[in-house]
C-alpha atoms as a PDB file:
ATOM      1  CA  UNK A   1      88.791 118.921  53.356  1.00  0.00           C
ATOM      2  CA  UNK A   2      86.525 117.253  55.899  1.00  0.00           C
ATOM      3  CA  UNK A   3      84.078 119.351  57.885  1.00  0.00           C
ATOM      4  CA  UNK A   4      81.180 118.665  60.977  1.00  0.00           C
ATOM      5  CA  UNK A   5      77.755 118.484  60.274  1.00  0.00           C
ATOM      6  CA  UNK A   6      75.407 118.606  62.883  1.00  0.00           C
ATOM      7  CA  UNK A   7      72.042 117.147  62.882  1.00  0.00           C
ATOM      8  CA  UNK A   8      68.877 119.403  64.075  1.00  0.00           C
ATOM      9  CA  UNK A   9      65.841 120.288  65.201  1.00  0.00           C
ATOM     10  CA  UNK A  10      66.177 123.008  62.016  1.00  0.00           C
ATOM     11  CA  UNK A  11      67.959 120.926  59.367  1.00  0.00           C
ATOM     12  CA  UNK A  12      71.858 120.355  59.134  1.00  0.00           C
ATOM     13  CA  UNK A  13      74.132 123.241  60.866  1.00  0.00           C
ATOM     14  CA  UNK A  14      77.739 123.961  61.021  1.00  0.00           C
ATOM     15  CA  UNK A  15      79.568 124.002  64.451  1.00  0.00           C
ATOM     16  CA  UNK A  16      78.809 127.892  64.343  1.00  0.00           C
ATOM     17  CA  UNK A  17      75.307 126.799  64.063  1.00  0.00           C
ATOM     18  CA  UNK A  18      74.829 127.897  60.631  1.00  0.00           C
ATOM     19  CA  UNK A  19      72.662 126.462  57.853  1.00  0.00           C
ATOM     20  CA  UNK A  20      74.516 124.127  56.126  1.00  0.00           C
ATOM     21  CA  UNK A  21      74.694 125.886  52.500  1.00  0.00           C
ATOM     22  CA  UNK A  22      72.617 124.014  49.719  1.00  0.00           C
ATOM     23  CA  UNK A  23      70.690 122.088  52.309  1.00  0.00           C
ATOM     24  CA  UNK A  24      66.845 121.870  50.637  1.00  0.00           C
ATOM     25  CA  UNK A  25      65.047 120.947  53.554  1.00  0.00           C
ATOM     26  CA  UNK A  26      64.978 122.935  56.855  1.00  0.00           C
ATOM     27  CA  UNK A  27      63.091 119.802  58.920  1.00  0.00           C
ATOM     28  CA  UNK A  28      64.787 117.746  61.671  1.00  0.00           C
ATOM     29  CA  UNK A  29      67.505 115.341  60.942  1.00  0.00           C
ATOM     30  CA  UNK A  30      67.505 112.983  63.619  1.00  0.00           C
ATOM     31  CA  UNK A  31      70.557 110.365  61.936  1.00  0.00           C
ATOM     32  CA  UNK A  32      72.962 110.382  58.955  1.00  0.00           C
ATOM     33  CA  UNK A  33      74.930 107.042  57.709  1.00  0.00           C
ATOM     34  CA  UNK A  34      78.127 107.921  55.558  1.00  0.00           C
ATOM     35  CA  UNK A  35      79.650 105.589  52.755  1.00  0.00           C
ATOM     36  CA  UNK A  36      82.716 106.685  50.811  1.00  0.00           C
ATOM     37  CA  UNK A  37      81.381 109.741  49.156  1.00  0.00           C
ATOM     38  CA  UNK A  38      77.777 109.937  49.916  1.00  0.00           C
ATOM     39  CA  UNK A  39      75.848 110.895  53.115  1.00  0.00           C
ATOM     40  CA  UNK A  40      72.289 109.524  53.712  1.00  0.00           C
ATOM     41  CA  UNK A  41      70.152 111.311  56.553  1.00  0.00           C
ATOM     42  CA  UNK A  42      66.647 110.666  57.773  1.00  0.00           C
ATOM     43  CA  UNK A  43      64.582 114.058  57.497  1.00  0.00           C
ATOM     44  CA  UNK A  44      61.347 114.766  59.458  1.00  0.00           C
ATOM     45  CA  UNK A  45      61.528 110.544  60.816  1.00  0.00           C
ATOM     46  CA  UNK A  46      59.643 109.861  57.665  1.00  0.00           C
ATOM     47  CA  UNK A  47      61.928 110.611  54.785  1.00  0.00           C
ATOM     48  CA  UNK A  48      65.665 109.901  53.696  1.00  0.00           C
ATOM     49  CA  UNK A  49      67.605 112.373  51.643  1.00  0.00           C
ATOM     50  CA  UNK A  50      71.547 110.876  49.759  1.00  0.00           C
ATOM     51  CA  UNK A  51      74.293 113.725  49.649  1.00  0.00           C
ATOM     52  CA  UNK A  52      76.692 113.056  46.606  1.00  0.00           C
ATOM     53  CA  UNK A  53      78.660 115.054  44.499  1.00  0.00           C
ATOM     54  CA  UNK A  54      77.297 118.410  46.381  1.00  0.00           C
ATOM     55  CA  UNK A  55      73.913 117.395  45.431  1.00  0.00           C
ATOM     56  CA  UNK A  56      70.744 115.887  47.869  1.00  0.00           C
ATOM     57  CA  UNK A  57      68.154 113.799  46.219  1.00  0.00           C
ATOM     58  CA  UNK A  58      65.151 112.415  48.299  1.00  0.00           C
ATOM     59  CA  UNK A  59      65.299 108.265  47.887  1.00  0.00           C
ATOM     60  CA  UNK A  60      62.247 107.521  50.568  1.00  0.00           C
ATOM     61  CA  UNK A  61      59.097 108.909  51.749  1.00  0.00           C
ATOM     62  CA  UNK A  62      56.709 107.077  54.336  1.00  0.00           C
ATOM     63  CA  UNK A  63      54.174 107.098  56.494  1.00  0.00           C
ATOM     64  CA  UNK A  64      56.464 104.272  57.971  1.00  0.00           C
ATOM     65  CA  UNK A  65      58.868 106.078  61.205  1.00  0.00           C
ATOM     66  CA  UNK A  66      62.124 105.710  60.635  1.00  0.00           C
ATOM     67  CA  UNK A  67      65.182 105.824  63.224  1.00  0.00           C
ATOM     68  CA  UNK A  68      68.698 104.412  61.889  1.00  0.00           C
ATOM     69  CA  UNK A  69      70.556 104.279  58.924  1.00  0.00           C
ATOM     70  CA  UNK A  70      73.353 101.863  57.519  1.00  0.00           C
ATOM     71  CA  UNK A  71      75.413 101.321  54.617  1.00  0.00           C
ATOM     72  CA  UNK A  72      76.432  97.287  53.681  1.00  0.00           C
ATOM     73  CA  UNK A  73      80.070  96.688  52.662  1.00  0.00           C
ATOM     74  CA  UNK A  74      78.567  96.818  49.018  1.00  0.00           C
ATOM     75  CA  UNK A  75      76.842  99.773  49.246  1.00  0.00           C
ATOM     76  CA  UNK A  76      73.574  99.024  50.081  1.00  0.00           C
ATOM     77  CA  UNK A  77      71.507 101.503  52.195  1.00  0.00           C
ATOM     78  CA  UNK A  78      69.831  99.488  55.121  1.00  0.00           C
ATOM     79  CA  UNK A  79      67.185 101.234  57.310  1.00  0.00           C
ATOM     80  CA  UNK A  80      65.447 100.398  60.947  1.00  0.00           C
ATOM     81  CA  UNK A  81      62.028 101.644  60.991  1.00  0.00           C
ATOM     82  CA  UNK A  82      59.181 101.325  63.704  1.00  0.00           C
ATOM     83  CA  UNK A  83      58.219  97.924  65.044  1.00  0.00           C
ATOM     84  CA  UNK A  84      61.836  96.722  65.040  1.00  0.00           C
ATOM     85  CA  UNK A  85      62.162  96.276  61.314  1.00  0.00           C
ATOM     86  CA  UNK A  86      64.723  96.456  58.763  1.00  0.00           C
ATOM     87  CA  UNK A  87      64.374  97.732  55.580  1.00  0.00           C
ATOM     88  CA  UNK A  88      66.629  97.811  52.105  1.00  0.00           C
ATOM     89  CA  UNK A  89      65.998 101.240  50.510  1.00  0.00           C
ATOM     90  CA  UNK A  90      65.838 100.690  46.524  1.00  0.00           C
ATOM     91  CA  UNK A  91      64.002 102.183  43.328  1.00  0.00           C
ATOM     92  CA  UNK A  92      62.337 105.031  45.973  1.00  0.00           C
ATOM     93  CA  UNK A  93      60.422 101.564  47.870  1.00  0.00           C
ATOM     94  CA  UNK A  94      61.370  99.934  51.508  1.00  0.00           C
ATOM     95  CA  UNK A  95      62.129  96.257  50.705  1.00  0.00           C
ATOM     96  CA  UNK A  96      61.781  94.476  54.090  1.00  0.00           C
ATOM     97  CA  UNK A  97      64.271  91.963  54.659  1.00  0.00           C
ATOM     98  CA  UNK A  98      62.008  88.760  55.559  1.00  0.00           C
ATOM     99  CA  UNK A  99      65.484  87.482  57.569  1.00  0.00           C
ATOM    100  CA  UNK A 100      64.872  90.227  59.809  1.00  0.00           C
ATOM    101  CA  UNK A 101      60.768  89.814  60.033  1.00  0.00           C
ATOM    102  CA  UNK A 102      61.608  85.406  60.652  1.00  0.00           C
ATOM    103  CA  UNK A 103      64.351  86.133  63.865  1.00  0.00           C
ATOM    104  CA  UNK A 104      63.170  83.354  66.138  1.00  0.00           C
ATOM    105  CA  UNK A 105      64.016  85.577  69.315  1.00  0.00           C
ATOM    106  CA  UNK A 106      61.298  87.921  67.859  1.00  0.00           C
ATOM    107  CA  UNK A 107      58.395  86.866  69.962  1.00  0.00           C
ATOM    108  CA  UNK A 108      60.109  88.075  73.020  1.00  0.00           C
ATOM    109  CA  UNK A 109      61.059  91.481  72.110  1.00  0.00           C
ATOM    110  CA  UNK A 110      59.050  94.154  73.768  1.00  0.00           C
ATOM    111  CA  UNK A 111      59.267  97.640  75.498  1.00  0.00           C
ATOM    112  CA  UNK A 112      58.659  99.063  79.060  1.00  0.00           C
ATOM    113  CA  UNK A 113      55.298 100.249  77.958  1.00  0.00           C
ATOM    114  CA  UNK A 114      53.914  98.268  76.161  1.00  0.00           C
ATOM    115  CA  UNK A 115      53.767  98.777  72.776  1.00  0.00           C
ATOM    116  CA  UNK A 116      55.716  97.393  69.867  1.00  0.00           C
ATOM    117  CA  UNK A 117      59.318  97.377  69.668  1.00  0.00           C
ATOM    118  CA  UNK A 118      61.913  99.753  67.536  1.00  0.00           C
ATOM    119  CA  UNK A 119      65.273  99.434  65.614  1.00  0.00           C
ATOM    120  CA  UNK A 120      67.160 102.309  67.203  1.00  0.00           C
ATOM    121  CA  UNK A 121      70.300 101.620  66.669  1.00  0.00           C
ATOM    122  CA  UNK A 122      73.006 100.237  63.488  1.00  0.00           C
ATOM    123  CA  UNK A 123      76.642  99.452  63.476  1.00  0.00           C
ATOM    124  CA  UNK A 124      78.860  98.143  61.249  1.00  0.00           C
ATOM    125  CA  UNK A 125      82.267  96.288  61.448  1.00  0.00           C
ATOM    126  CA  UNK A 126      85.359  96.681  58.989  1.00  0.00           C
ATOM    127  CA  UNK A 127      84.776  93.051  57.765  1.00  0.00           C
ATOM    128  CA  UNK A 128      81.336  94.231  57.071  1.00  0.00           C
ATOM    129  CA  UNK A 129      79.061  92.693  60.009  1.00  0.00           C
ATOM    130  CA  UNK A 130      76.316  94.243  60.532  1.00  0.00           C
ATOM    131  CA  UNK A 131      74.616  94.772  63.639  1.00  0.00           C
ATOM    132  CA  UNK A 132      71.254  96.372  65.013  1.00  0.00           C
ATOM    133  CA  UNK A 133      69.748  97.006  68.307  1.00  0.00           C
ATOM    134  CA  UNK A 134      66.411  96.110  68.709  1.00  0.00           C
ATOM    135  CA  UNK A 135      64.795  98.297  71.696  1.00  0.00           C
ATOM    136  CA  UNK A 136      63.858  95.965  73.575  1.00  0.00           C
ATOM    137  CA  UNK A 137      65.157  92.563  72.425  1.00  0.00           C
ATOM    138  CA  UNK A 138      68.684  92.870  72.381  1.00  0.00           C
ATOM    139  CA  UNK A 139      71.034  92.871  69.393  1.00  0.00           C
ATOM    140  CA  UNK A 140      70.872  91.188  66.242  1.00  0.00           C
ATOM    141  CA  UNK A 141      74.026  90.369  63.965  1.00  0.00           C
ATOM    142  CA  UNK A 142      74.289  90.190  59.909  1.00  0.00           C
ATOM    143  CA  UNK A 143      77.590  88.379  58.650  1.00  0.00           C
ATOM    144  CA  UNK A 144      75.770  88.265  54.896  1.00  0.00           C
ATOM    145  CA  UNK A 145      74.993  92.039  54.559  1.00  0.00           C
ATOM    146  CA  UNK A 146      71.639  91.099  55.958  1.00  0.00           C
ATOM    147  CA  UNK A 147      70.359  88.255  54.363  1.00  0.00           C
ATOM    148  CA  UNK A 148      70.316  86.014  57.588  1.00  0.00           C
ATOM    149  CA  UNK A 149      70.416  87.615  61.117  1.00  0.00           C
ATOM    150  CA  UNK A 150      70.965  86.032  64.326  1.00  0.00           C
ATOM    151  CA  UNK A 151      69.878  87.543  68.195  1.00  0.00           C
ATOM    152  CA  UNK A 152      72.612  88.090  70.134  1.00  0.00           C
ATOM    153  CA  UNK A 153      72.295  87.257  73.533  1.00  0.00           C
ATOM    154  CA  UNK A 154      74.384  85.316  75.600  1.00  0.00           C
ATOM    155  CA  UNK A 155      75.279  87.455  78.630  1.00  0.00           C
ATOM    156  CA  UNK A 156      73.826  90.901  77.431  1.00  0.00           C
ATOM    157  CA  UNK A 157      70.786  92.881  78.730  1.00  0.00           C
ATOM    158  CA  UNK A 158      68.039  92.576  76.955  1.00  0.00           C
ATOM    159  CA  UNK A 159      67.005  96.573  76.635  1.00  0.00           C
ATOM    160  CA  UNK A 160      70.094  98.012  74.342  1.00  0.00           C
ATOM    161  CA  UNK A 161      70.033 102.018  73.583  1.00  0.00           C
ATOM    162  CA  UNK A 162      73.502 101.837  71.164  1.00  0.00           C
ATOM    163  CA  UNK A 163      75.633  99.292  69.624  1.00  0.00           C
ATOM    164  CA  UNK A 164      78.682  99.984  68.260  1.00  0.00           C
ATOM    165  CA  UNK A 165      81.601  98.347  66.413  1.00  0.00           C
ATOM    166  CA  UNK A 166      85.508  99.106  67.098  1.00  0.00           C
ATOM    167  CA  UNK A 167      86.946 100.796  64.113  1.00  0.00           C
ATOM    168  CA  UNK A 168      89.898  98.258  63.924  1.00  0.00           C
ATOM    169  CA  UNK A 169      89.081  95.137  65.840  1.00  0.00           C
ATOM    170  CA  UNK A 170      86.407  93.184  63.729  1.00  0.00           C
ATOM    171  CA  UNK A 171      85.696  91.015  66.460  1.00  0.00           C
ATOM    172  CA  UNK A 172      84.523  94.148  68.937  1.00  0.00           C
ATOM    173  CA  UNK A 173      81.647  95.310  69.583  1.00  0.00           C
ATOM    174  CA  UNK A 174      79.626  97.114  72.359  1.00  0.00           C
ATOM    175  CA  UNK A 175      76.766  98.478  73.671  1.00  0.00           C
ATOM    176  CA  UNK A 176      75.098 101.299  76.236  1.00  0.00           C
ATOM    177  CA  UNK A 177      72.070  99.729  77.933  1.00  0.00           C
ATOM    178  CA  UNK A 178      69.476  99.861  80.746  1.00  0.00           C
ATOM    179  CA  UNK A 179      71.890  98.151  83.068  1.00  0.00           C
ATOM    180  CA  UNK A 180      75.850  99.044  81.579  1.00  0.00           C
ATOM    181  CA  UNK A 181      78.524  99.159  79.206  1.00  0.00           C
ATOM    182  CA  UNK A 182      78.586  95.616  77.965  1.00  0.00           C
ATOM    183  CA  UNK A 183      81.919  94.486  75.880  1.00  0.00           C
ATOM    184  CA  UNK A 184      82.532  91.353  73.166  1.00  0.00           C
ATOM    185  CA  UNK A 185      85.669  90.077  71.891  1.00  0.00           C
ATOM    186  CA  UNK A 186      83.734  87.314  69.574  1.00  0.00           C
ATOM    187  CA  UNK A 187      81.440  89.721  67.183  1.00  0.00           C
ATOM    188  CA  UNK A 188      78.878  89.552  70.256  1.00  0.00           C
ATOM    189  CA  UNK A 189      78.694  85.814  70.537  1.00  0.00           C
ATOM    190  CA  UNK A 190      79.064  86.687  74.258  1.00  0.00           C
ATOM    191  CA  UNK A 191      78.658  89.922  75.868  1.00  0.00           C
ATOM    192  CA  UNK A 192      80.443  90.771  79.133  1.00  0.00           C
ATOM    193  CA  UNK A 193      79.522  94.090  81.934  1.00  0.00           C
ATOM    194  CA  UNK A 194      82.270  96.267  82.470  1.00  0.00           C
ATOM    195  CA  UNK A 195      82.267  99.629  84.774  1.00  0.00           C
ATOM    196  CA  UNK A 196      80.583  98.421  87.826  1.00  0.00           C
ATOM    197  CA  UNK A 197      82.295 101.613  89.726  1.00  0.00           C
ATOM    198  CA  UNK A 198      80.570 104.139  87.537  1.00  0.00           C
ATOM    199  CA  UNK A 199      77.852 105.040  90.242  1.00  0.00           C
ATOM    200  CA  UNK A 200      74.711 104.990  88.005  1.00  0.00           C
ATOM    201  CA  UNK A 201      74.683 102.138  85.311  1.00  0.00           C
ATOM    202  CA  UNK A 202      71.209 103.134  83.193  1.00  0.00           C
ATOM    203  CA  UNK A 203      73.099 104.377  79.292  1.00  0.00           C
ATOM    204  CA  UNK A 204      72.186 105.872  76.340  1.00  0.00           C
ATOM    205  CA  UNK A 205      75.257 106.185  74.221  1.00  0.00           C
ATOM    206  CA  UNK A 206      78.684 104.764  73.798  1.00  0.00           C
ATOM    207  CA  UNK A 207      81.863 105.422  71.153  1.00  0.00           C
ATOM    208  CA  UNK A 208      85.013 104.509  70.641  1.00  0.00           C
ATOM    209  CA  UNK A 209      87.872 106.988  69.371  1.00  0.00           C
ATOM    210  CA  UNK A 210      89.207 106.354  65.813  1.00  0.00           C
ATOM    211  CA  UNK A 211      92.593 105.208  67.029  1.00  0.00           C
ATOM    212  CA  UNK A 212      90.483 102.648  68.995  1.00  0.00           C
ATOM    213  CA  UNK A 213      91.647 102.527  72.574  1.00  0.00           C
ATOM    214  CA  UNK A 214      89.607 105.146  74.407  1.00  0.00           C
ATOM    215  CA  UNK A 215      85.582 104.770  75.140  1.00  0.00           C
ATOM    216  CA  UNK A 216      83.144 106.913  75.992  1.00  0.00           C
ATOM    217  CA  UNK A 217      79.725 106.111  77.721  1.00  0.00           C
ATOM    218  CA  UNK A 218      77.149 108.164  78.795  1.00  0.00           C
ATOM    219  CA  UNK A 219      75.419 107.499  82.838  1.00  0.00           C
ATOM    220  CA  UNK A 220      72.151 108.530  84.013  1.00  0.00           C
ATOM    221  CA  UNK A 221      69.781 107.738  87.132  1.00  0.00           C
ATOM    222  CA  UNK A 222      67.223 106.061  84.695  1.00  0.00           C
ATOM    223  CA  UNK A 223      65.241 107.084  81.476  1.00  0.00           C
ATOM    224  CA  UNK A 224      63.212 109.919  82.544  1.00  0.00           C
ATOM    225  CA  UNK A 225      63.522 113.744  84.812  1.00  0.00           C
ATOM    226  CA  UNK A 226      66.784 114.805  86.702  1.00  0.00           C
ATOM    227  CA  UNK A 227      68.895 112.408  84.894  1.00  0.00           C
ATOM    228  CA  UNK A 228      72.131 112.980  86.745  1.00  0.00           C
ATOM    229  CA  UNK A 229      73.623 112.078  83.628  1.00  0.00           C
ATOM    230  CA  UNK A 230      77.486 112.542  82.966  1.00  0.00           C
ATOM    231  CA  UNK A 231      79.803 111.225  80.460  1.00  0.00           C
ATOM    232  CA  UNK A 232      83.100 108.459  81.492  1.00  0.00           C
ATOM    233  CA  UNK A 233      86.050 107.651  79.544  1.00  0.00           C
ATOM    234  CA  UNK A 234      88.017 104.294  79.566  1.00  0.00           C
ATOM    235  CA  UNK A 235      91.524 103.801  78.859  1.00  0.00           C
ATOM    236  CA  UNK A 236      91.646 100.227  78.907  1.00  0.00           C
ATOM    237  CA  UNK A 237      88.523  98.458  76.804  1.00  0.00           C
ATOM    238  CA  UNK A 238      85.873  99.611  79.297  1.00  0.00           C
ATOM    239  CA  UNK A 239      87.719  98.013  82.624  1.00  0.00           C
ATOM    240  CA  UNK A 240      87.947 101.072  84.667  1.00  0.00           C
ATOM    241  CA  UNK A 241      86.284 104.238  84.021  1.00  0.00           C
ATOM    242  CA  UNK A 242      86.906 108.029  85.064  1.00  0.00           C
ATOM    243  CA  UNK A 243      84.210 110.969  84.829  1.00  0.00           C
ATOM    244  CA  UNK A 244      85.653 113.443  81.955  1.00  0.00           C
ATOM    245  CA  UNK A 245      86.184 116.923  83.265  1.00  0.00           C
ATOM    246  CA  UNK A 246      84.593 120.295  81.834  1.00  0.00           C
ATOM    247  CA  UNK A 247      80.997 118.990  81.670  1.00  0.00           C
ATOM    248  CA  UNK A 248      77.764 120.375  83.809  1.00  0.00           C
ATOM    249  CA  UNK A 249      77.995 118.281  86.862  1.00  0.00           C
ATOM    250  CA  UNK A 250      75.000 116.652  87.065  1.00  0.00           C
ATOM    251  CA  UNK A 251      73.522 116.744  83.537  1.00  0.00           C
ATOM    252  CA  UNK A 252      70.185 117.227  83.656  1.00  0.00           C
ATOM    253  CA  UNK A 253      69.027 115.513  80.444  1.00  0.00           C
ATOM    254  CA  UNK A 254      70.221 111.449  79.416  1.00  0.00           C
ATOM    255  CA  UNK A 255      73.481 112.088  76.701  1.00  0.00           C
ATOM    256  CA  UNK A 256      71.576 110.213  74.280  1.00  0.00           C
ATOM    257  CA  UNK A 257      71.676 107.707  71.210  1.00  0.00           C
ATOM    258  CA  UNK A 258      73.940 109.092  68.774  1.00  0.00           C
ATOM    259  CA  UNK A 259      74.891 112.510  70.780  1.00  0.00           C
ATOM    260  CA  UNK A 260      78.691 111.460  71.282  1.00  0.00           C
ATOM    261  CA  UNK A 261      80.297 112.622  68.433  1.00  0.00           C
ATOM    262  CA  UNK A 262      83.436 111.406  67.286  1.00  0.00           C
ATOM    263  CA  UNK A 263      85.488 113.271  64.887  1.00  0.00           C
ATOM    264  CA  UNK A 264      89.091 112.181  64.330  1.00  0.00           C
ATOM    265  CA  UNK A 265      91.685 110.397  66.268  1.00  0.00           C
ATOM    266  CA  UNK A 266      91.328 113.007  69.443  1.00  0.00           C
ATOM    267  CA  UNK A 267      88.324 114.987  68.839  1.00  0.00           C
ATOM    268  CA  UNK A 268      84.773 114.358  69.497  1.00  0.00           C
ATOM    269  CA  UNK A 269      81.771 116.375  70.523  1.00  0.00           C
ATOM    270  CA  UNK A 270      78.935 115.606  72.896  1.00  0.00           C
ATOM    271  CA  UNK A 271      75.161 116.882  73.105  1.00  0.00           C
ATOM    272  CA  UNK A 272      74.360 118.041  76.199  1.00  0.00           C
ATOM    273  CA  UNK A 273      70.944 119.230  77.558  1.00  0.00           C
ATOM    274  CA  UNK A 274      69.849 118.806  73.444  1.00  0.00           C
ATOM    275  CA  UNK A 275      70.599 122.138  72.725  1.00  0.00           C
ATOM    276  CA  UNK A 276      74.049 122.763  74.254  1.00  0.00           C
ATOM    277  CA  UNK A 277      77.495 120.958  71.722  1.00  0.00           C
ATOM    278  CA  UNK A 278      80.859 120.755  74.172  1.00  0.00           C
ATOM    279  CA  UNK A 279      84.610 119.627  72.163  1.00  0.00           C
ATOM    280  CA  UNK A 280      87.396 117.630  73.179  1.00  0.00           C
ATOM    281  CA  UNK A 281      90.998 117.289  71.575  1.00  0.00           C
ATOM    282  CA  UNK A 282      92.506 114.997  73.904  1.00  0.00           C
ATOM    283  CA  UNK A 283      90.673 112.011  73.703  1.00  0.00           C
ATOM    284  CA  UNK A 284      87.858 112.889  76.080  1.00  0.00           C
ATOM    285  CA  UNK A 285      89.780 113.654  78.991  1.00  0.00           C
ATOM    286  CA  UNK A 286      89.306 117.708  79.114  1.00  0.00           C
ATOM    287  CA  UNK A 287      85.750 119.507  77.444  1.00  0.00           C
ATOM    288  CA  UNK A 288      84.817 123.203  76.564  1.00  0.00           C
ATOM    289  CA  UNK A 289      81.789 124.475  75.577  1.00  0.00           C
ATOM    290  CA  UNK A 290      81.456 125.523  71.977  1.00  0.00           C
ATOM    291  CA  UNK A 291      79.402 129.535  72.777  1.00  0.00           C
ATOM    292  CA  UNK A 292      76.946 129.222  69.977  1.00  0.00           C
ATOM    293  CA  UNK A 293      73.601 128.813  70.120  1.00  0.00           C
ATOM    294  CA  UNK A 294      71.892 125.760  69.177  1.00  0.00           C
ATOM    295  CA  UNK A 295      68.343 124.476  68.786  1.00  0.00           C
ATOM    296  CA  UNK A 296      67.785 120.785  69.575  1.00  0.00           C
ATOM    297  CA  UNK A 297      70.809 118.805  68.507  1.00  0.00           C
ATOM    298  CA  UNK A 298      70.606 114.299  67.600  1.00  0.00           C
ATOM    299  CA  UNK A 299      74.244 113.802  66.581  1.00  0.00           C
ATOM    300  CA  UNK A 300      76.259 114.799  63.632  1.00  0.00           C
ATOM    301  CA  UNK A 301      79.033 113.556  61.120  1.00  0.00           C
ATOM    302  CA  UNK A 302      81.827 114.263  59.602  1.00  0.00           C
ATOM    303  CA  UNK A 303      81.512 114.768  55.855  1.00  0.00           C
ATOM    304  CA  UNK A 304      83.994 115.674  53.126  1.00  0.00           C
ATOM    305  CA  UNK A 305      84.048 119.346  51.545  1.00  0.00           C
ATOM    306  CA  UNK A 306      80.829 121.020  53.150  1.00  0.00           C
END
């Protein structure tokens, strides 16, 4: 039987925003990264906790922030930490991958304000490619399970907020950006802008339904206060988008990295205003509230048992 878990402000909750049974830590859980039977999840930004077998053991903790999770092809646990780094979690350390440190492209990554820049994003392909987003410095690619890593590019805007890989096509990927949805055919070799109608381009997150032919991408006026965010479906690969129906209309708050939820072939859930969880069943088209009451909500996953 497989079952929601969300991701909170409070630890892990049910969709009836419920303690998760079991759960030994009650801190915020900002990410989770599933592989086959085990669930890892970053706890208070500075630790990471493995589910497995109905039992959580703690495999990291670090004065090191940390921000995404990802599982290789062969099982090993990858994660993106502060100053755009990546990290191979083994024997309780953070082995940083020196591929990652030596990316050529590095010297230009940067952020609005400043200061250093952050991994805040993984995906990963069927065939096993890896991909991050560096904010701000675009996205870099893995073939190897990270042992080399090249900067993706050509045609893409630099400041990336989500990647995301097609759950069929090996070759697609995408991304929600500063600027648009932005779609490849050729693992991100080249990167094209799709949804020039959608009336505010500035994105947070993006998904892709499990049967693989509907997207979802979050809009906003820009990064910060009365958002005007709202959420758009595409039937057709990102070529032509429609608002989804049922939403708050504006949004006040961005739909941020990670709050699109996808759950099966035609259900998904979506954050909105951090606290408030809304459901589809038909693809994205048509969304209800769920009436519960919820503190701050990142994202969530679906998990076996529960």
């Amino acid at each position: 039987m497989k079952t929601v878990w969300l991701f909170s402000d409070t630890g892990i909750l049910d969709q009836q925003a419920r303690p998760v049974p079991g759960v030994p830590f009650q801190d915020p859980v900002t990410v989770g990264a599933p592989h086959q039977d085990q669930l890892a999840v970053i706890v208070d930004r500075h630790q990471i906790w493995v589910h497995q077998d109905g039992r959580w053991e703690q495999v990291i903790s670090t004065e090191m922030q940390l921000h995404c999770l990802c599982w290789t092809a062969e099982g090993r646990l990858l994660v993106g930490t502060a100053e755009a780094r990546v990290a191979e979690v083994e024997n309780g350390q953070l082995n940083f991958l020196t591929s990652f440190d030596n990316i050529p492209e590095r010297q230009l990554w940067k952020t609005p304000w400043g200061g250093p820049p952050d991994l805040r994003s993984f995906a990963i392909a069927r065939d096993g490619t890896v991909y991050a987003n560096i904010h701000v410095g675009w996205i870099a690619r893995s073939k190897d399970s990270g042992q080399t890593w090249q900067n993706l590019k050509q045609g893409l805007e630099m400041d990336v907020h989500q990647v995301a890989a097609h759950p069929h096509e090996v070759t697609t990927v995408f991304a929600a950006t500063a600027s648009g949805f932005y779609f490849s055919q050729d693992q991100g070799q080249t990167f094209t802008r799709l949804g020039q109608e959608m009336p505010y381009h500035y994105q947070r997150g993006c998904a892709v339904f499990l049967e693989g032919e509907v997207y979802l991408t979050s809009t906003s006026r820009g990064p910060h206060g009365s958002a005007e965010a709202r959420l758009y479906r595409s039937q057709d690969s990102g070529q032509n988008w429609t608002q989804v129906e049922g939403l708050p209309d504006p949004i006040d708050h961005n739909i941020d990295t990670f709050q699109i939820i996808i759950i099966n072939e035609t259900t998904a859930l979506v954050v909105i205003e951090d606290n408030q969880l809304y459901q589809t069943t038909d693809l994205g088209y048509h969304w209800q509230k769920i009436d519960q009451q919820f503190p701050r909500l990142y994202g969530g996953q679906m998990v076996n048992g529960g």
